[in-house]
C-alpha atoms as a PDB file:
ATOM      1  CA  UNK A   1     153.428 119.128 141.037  1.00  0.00           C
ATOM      2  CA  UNK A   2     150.819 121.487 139.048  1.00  0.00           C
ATOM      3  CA  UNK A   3     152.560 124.905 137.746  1.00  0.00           C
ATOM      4  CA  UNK A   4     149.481 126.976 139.369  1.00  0.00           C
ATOM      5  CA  UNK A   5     150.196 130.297 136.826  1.00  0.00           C
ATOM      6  CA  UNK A   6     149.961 127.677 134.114  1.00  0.00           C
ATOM      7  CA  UNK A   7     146.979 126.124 135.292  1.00  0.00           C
ATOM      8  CA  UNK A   8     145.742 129.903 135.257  1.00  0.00           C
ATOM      9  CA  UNK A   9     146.525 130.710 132.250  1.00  0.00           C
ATOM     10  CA  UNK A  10     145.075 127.648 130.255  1.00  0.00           C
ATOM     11  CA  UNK A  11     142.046 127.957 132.607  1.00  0.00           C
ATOM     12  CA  UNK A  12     141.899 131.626 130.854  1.00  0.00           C
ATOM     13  CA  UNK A  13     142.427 130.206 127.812  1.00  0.00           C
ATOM     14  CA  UNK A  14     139.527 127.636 127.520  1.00  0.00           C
ATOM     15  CA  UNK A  15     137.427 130.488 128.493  1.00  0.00           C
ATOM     16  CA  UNK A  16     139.088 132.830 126.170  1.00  0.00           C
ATOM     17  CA  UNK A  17     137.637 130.464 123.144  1.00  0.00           C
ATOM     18  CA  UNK A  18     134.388 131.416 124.087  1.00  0.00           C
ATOM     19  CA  UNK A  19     135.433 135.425 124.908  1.00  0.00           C
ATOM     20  CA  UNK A  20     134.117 134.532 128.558  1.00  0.00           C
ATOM     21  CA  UNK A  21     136.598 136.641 130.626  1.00  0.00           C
ATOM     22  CA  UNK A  22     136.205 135.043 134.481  1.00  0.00           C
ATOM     23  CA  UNK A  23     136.073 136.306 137.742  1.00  0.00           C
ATOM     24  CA  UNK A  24     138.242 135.223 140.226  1.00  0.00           C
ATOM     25  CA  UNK A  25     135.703 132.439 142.029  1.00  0.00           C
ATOM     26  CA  UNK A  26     134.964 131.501 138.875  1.00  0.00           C
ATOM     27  CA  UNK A  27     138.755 130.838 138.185  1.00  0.00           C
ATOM     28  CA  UNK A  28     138.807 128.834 141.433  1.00  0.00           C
ATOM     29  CA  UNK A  29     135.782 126.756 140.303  1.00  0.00           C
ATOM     30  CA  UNK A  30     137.149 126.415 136.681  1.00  0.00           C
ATOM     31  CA  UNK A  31     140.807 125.661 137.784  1.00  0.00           C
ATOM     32  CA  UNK A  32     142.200 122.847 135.189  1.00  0.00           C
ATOM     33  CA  UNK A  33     144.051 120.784 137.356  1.00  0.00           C
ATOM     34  CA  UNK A  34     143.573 117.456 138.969  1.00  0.00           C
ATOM     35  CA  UNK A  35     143.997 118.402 142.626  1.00  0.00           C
ATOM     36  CA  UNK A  36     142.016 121.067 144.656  1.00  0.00           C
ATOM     37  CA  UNK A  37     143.863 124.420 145.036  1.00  0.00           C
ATOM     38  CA  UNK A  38     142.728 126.850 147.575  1.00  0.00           C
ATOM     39  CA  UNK A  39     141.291 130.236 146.770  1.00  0.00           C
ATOM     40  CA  UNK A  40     144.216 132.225 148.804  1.00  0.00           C
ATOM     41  CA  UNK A  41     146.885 130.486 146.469  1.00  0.00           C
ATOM     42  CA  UNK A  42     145.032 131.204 143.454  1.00  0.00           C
ATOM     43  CA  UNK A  43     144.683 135.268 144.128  1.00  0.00           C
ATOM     44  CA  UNK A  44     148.713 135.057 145.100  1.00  0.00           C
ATOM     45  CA  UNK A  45     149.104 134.011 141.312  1.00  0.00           C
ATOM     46  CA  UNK A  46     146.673 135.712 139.435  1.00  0.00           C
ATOM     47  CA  UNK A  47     147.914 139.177 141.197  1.00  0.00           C
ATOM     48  CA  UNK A  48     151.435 137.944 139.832  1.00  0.00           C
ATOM     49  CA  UNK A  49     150.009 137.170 136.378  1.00  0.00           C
ATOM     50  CA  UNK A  50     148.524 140.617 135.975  1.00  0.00           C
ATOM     51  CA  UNK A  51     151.330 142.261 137.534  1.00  0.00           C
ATOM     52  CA  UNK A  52     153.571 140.615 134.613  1.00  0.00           C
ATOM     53  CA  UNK A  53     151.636 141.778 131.891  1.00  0.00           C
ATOM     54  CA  UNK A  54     150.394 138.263 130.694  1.00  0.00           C
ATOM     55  CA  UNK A  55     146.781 138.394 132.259  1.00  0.00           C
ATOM     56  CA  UNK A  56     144.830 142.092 132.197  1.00  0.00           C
ATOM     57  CA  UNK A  57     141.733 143.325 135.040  1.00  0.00           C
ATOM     58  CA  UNK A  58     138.646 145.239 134.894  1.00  0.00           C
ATOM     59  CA  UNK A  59     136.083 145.865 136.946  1.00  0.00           C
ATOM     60  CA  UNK A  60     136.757 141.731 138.662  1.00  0.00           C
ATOM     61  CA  UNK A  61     137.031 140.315 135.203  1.00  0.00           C
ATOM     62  CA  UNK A  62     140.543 138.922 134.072  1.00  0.00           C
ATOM     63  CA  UNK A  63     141.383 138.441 130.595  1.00  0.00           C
ATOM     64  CA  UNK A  64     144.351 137.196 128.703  1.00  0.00           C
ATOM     65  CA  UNK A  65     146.667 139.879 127.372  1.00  0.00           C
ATOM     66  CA  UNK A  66     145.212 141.975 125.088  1.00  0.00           C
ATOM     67  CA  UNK A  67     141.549 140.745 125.042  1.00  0.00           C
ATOM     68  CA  UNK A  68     139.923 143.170 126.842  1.00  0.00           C
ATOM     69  CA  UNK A  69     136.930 143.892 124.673  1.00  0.00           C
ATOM     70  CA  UNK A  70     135.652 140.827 125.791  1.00  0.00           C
ATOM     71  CA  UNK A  71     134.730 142.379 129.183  1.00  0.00           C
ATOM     72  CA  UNK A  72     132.063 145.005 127.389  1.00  0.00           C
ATOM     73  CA  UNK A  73     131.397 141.720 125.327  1.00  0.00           C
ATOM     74  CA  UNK A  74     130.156 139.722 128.986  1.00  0.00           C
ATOM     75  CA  UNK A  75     128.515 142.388 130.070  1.00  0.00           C
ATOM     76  CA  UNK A  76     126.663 142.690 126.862  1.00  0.00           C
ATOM     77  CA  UNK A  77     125.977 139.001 126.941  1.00  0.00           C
ATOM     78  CA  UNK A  78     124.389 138.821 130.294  1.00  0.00           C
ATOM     79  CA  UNK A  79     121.581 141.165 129.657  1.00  0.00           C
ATOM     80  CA  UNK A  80     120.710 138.565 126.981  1.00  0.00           C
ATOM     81  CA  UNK A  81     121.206 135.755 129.600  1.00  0.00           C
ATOM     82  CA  UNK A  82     118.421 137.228 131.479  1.00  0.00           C
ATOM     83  CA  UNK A  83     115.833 137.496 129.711  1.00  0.00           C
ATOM     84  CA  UNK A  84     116.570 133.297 128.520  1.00  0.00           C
ATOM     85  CA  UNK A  85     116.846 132.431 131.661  1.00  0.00           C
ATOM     86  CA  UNK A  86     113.392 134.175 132.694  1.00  0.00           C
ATOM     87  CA  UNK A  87     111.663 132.070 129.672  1.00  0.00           C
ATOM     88  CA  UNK A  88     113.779 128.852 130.353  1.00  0.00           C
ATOM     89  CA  UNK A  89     112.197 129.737 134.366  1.00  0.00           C
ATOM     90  CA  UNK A  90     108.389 130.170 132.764  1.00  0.00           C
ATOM     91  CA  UNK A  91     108.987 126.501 131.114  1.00  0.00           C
ATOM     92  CA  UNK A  92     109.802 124.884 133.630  1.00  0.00           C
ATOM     93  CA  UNK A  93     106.993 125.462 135.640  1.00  0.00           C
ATOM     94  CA  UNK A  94     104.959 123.847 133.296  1.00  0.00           C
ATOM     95  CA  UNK A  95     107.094 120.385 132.406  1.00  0.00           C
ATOM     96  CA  UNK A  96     107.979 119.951 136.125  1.00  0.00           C
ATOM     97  CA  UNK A  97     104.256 118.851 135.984  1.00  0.00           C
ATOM     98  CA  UNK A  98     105.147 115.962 133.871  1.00  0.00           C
ATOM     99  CA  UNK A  99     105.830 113.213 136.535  1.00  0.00           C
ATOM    100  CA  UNK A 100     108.799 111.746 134.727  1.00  0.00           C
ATOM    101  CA  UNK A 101     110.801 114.999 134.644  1.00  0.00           C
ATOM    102  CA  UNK A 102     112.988 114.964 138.102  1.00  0.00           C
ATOM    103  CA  UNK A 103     115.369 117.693 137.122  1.00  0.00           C
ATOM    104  CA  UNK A 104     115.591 120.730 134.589  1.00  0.00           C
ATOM    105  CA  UNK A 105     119.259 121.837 134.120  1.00  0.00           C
ATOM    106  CA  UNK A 106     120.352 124.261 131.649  1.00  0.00           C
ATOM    107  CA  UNK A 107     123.608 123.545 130.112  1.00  0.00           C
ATOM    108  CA  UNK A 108     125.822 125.197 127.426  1.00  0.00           C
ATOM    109  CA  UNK A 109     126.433 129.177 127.315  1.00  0.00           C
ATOM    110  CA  UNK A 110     123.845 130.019 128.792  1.00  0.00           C
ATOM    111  CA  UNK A 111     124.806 128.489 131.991  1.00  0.00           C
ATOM    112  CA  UNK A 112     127.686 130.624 132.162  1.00  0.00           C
ATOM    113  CA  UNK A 113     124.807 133.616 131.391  1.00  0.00           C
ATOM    114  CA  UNK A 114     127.384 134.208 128.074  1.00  0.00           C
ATOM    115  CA  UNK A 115     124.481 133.269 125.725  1.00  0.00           C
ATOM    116  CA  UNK A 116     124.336 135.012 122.325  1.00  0.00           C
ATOM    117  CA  UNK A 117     120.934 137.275 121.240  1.00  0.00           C
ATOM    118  CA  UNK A 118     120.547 134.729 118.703  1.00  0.00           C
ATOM    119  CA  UNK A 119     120.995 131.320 121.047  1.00  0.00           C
ATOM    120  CA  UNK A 120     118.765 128.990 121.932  1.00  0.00           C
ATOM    121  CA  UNK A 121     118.375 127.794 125.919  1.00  0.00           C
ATOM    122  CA  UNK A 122     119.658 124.368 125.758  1.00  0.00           C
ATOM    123  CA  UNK A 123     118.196 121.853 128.413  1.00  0.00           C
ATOM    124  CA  UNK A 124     119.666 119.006 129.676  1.00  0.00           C
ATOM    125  CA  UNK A 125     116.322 116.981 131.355  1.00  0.00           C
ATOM    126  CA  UNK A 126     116.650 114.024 133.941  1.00  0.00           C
ATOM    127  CA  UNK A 127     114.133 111.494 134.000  1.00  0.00           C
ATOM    128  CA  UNK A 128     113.010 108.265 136.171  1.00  0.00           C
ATOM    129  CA  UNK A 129     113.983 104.794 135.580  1.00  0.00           C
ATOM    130  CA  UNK A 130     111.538 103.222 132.874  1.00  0.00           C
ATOM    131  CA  UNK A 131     110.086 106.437 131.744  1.00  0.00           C
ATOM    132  CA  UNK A 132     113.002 108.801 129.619  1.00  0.00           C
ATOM    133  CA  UNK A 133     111.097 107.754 126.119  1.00  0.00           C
ATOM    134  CA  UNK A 134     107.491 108.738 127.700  1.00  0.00           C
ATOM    135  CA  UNK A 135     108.659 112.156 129.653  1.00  0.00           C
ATOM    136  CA  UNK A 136     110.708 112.768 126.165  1.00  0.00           C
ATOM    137  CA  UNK A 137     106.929 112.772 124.005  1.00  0.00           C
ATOM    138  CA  UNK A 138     105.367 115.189 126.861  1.00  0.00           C
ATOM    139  CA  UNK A 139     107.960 117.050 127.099  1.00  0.00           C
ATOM    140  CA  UNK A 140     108.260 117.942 123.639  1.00  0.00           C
ATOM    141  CA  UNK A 141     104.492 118.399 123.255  1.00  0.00           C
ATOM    142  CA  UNK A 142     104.450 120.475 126.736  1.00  0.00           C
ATOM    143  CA  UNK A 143     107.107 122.958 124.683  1.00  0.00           C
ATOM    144  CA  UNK A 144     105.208 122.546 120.968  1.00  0.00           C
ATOM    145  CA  UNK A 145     101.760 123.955 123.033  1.00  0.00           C
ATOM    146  CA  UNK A 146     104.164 126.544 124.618  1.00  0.00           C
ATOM    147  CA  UNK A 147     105.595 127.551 121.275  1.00  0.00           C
ATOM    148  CA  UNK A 148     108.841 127.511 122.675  1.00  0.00           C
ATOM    149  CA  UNK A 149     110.337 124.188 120.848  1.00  0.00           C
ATOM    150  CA  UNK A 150     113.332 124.128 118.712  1.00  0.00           C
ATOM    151  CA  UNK A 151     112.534 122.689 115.900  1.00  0.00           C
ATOM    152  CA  UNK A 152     114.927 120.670 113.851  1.00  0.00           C
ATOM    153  CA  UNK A 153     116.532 122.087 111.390  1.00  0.00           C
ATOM    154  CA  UNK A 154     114.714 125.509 111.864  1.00  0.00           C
ATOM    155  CA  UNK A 155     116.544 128.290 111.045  1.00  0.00           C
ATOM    156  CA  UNK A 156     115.456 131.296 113.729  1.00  0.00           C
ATOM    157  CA  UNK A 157     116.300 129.388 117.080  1.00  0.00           C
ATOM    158  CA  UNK A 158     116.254 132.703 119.619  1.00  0.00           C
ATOM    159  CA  UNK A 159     115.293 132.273 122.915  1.00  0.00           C
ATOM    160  CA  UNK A 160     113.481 128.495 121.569  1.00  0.00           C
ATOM    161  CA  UNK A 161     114.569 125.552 123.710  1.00  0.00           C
ATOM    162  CA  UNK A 162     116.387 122.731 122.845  1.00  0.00           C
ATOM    163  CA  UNK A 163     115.861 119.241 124.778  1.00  0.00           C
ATOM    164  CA  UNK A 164     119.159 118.760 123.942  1.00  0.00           C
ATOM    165  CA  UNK A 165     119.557 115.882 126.711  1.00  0.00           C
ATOM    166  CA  UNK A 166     117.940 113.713 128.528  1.00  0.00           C
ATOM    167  CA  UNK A 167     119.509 111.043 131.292  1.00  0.00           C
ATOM    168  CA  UNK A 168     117.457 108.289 133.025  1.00  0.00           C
ATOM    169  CA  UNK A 169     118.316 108.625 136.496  1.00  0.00           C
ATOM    170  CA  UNK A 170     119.486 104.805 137.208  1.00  0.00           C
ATOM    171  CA  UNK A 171     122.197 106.390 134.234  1.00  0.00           C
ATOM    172  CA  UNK A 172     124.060 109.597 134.990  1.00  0.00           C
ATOM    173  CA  UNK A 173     127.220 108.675 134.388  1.00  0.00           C
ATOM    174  CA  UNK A 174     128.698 109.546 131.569  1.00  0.00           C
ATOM    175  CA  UNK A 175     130.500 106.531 129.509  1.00  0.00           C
ATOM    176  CA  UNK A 176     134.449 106.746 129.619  1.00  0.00           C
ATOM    177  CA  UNK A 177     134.536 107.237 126.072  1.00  0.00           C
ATOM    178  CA  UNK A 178     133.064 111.235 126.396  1.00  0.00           C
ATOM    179  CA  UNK A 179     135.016 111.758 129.636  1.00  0.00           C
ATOM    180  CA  UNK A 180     137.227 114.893 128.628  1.00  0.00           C
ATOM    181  CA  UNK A 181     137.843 118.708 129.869  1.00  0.00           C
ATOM    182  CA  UNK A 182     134.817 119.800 127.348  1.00  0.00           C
ATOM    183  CA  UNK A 183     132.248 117.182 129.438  1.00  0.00           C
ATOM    184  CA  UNK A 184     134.020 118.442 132.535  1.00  0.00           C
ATOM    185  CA  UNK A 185     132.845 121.771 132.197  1.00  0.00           C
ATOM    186  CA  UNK A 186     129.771 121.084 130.901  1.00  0.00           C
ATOM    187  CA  UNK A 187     128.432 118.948 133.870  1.00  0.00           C
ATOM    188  CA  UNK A 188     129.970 121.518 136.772  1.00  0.00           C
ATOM    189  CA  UNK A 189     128.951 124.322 134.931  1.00  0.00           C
ATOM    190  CA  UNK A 190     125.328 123.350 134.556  1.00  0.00           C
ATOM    191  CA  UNK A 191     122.478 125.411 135.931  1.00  0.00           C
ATOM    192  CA  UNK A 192     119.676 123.841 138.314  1.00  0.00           C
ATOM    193  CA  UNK A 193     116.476 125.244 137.323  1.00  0.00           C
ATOM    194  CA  UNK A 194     114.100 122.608 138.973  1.00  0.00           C
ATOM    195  CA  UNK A 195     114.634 119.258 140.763  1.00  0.00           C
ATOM    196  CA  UNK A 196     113.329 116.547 142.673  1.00  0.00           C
ATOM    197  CA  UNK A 197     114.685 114.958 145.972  1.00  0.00           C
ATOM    198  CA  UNK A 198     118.292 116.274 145.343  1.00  0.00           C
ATOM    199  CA  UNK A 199     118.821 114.738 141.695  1.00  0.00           C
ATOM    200  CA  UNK A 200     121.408 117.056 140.858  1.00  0.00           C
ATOM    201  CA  UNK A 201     123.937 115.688 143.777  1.00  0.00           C
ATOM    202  CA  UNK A 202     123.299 112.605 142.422  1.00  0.00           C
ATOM    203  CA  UNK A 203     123.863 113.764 138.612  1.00  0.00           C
ATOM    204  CA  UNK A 204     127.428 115.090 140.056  1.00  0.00           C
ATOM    205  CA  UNK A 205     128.326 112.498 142.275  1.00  0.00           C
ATOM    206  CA  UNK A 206     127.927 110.109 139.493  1.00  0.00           C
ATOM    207  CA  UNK A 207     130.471 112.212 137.453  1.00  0.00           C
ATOM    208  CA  UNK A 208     133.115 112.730 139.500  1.00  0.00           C
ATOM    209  CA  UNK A 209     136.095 111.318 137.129  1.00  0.00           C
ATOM    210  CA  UNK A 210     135.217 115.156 136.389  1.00  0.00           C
ATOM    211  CA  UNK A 211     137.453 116.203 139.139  1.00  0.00           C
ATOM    212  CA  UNK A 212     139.930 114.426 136.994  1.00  0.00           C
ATOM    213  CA  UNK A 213     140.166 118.100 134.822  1.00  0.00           C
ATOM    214  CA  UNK A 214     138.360 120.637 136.870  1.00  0.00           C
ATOM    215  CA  UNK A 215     139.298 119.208 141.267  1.00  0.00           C
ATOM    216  CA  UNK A 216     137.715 122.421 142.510  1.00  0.00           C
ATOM    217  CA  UNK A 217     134.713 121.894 140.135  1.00  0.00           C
ATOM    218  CA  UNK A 218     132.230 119.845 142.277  1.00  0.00           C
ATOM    219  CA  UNK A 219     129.769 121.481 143.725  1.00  0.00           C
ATOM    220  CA  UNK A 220     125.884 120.714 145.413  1.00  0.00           C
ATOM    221  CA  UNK A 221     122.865 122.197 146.132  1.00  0.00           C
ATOM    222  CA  UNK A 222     119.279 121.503 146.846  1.00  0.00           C
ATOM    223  CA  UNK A 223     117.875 120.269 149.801  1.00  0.00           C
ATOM    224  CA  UNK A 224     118.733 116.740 151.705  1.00  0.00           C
ATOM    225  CA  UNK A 225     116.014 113.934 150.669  1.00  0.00           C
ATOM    226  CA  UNK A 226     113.599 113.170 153.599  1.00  0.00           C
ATOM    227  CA  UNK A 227     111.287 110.767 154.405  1.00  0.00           C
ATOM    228  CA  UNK A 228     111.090 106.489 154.685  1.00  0.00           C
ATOM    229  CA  UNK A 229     114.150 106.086 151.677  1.00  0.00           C
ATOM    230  CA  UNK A 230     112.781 102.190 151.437  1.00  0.00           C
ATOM    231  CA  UNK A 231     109.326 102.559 151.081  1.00  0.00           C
ATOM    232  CA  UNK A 232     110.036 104.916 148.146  1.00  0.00           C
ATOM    233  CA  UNK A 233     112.495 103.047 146.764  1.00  0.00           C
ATOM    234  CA  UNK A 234     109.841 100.091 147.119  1.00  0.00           C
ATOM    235  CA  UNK A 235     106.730 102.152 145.467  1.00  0.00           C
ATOM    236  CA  UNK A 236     109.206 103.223 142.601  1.00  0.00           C
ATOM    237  CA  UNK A 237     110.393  99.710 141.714  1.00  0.00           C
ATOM    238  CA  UNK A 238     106.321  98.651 141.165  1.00  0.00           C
ATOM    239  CA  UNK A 239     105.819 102.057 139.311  1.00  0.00           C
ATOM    240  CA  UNK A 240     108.724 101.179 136.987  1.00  0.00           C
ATOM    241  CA  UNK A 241     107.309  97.595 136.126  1.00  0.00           C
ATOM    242  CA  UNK A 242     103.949  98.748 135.282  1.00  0.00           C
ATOM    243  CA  UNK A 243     105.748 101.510 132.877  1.00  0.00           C
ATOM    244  CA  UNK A 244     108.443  99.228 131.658  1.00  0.00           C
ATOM    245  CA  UNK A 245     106.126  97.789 128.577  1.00  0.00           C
ATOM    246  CA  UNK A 246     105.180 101.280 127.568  1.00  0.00           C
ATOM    247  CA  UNK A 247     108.715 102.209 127.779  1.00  0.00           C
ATOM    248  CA  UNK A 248     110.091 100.152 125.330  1.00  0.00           C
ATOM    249  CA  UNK A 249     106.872 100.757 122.886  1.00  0.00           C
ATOM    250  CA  UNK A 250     107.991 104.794 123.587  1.00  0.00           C
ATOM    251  CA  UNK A 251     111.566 104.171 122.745  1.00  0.00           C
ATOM    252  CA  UNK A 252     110.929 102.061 119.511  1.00  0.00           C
ATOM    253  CA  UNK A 253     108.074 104.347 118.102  1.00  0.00           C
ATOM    254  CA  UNK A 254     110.696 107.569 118.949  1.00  0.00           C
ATOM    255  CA  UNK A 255     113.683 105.558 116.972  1.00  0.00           C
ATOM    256  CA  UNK A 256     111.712 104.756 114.018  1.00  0.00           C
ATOM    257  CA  UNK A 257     110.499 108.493 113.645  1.00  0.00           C
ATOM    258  CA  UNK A 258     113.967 109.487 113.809  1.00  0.00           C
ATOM    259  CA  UNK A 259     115.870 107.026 111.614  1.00  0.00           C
ATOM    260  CA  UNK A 260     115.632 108.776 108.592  1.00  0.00           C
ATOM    261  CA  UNK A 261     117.166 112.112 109.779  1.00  0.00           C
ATOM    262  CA  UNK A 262     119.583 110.622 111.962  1.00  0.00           C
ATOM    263  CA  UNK A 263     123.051 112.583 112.241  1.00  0.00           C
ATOM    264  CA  UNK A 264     124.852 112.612 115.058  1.00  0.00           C
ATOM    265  CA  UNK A 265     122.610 111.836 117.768  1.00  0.00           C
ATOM    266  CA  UNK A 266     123.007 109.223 120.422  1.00  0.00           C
ATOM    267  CA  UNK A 267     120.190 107.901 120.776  1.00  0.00           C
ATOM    268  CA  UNK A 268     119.798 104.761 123.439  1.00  0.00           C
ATOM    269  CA  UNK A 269     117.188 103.329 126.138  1.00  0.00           C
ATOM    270  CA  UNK A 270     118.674 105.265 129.075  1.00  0.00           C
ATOM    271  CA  UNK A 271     119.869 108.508 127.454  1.00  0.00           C
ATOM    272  CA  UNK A 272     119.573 110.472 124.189  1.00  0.00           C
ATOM    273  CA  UNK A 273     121.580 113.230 123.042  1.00  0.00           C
ATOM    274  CA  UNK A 274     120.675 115.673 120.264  1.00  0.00           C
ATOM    275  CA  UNK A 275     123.572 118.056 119.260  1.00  0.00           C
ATOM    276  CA  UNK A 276     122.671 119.722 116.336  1.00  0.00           C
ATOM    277  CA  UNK A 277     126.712 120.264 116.143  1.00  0.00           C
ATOM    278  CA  UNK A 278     129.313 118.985 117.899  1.00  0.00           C
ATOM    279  CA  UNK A 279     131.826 121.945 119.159  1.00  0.00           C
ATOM    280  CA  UNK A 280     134.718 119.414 119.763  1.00  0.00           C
ATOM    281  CA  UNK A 281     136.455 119.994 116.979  1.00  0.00           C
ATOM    282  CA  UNK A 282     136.080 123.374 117.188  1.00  0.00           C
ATOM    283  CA  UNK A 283     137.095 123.750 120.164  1.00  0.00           C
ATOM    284  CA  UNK A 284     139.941 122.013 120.338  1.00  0.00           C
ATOM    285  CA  UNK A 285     141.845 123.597 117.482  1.00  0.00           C
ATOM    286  CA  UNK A 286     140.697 127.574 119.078  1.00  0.00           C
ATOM    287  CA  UNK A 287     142.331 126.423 122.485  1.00  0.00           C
ATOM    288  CA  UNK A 288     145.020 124.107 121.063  1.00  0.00           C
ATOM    289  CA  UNK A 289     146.066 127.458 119.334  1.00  0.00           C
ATOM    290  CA  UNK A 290     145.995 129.839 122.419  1.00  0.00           C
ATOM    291  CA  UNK A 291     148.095 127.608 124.216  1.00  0.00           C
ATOM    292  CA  UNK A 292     150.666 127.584 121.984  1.00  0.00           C
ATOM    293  CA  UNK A 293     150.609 131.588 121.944  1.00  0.00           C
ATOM    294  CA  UNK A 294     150.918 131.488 125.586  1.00  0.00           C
ATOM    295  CA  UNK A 295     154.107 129.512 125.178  1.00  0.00           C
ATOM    296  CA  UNK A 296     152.464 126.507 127.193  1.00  0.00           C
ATOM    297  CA  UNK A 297     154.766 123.717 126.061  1.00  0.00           C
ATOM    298  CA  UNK A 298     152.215 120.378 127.202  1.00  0.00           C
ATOM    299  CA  UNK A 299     149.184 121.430 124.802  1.00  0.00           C
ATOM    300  CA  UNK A 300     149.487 117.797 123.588  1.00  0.00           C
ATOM    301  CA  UNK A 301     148.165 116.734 126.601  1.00  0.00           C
ATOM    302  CA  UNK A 302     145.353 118.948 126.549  1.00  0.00           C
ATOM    303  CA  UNK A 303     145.037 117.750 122.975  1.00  0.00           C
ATOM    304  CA  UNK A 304     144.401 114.542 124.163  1.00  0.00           C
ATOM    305  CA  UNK A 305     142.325 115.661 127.140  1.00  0.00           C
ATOM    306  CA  UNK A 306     139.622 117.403 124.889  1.00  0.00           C
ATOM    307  CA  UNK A 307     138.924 115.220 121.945  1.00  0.00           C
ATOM    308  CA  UNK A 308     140.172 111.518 122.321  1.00  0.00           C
END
């Protein structure tokens, strides 16, 4: 049985690494626990919480005891949001033209509008089967024309855009390995800026072990596909054998450029992920260390559940 003040309070706490105070929904949404709990129950504790001192309010923004400048802090960060999210917006109008590109998501802080003056917009790009390699090389020409790349290792990345990742469709679930409460909140907390024929229900439904850390996470939207399902599926399947040489020459040429400056990356047919850090670490240690302040005994487990 979940301890719903505790849940609270770490939910407050992973937030709390990244002085993101939440409103109440977005408590609800962010919830770490593995079963759904309603809205209703969730006020009942947080008005308990605050009434005890161990969670503080302003203006619908709850914070952990004594970390109330991070309200001004959200406020401040969401002008800057704005104006990333207007460019990320402009972008996108032009690589949705790319017929590979089936959805634009942006992911990181910035989805949570608590992006930095000095962030860049990081993109998370899904493509169709037998053609992630060949959207990847108009995609980053598309934002090199644009003049809105990140480049790597360039040192002034404000308001550039990082094609940080990029998922064939027929692969949008993530490999057990990199399921934890960090991926969790990465793929619920992602923003839709463009899609095709409901891709981003299909991006979630393929991760829900998610629900597995965040139950009250899942969540769609975009319109219902329409239209003869087989025929499509039919024309795609030709359209992916014609492409399927070019593919592979894509994929090889990419992986050659990159394997002398390769870090980090995963790079693979179906996927390719470019972190120019990883935050695990990081992260773990900030919230390992606020739960032990709160006096929340099963850290450990959270340990575990960020960083296997």
């Amino acid at each position: 049985m979940i301890q719903l003040g505790q849940a609270i309070l770490k939910t407050l706490a992973y937030a709390d690494v990244f002085d993101y105070p939440l409103l109440s929904e977005e408590i609800r949404k962010y919830l770490i626990s593995p079963v759904r709990i309603p809205a209703s129950a969730i006020k009942k504790d947080l008005t308990l919480l605050v009434q005890k001192r161990l969670v503080g309010e302003k203006d619908g923004l709850y914070y952990l005891r004594g970390r109330k400048a991070i309200v001004s802090l959200r406020k401040k960060r969401l002008e800057f949001s704005r104006k990333k999210i207007a460019i990320a917006q402009k972008a996108a109008r032009f690589l949705k033209l790319i017929p590979g590109v089936k959805a634009i998501l942006i992911t990181g802080s910035l989805a949570c509008l608590n992006a930095k003056q000095e962030d860049d917009i990081d993109w998370l790009i899904i493509t169709g089967p037998e053609s992630l390699w060949l959207t990847r090389i108009l995609a980053v020409l598309f934002l090199q024309l644009l003049g809105k790349r990140r480049l790597p290792g360039q040192a002034y990345v404000s308001d550039k855009i990082c094609l940080n990742v990029f998922l064939s469709q027929d692969c949008l679930a993530l490999p057990v390995e990199e399921r934890d409460l960090f991926a969790a909140h990465e793929i619920f907390q992602a923003k839709v800026l463009w899609q095709r024929k409901n891709v981003y229900r299909k991006f979630i439904e393929a991760n829900l072990w998610a629900n597995r850390f965040l139950a009250n996470g899942a969540s769609f939207r975009g319109n219902s596909p329409s239209g003869d399902e087989a025929k499509k599926k039919q024309k795609q399947i030709r359209l992916d054998a014609l492409l399927f040489p070019l593919e592979k020459i894509a994929f090889w040429f990419q992986l050659a450029y990159m394997r002398p400056k390769r870090g980090s990356e995963k790079i693979e047919p179906k996927r390719a992920l470019f972190h120019p850090e990883d935050v695990r670490d990081w992260l773990k240690k900030k919230y390992r260390r606020r739960l032990i302040s709160l006096g929340i005994s099963d850290w450990r487990e959270y340990d575990i559940l960020i960083l296997r």
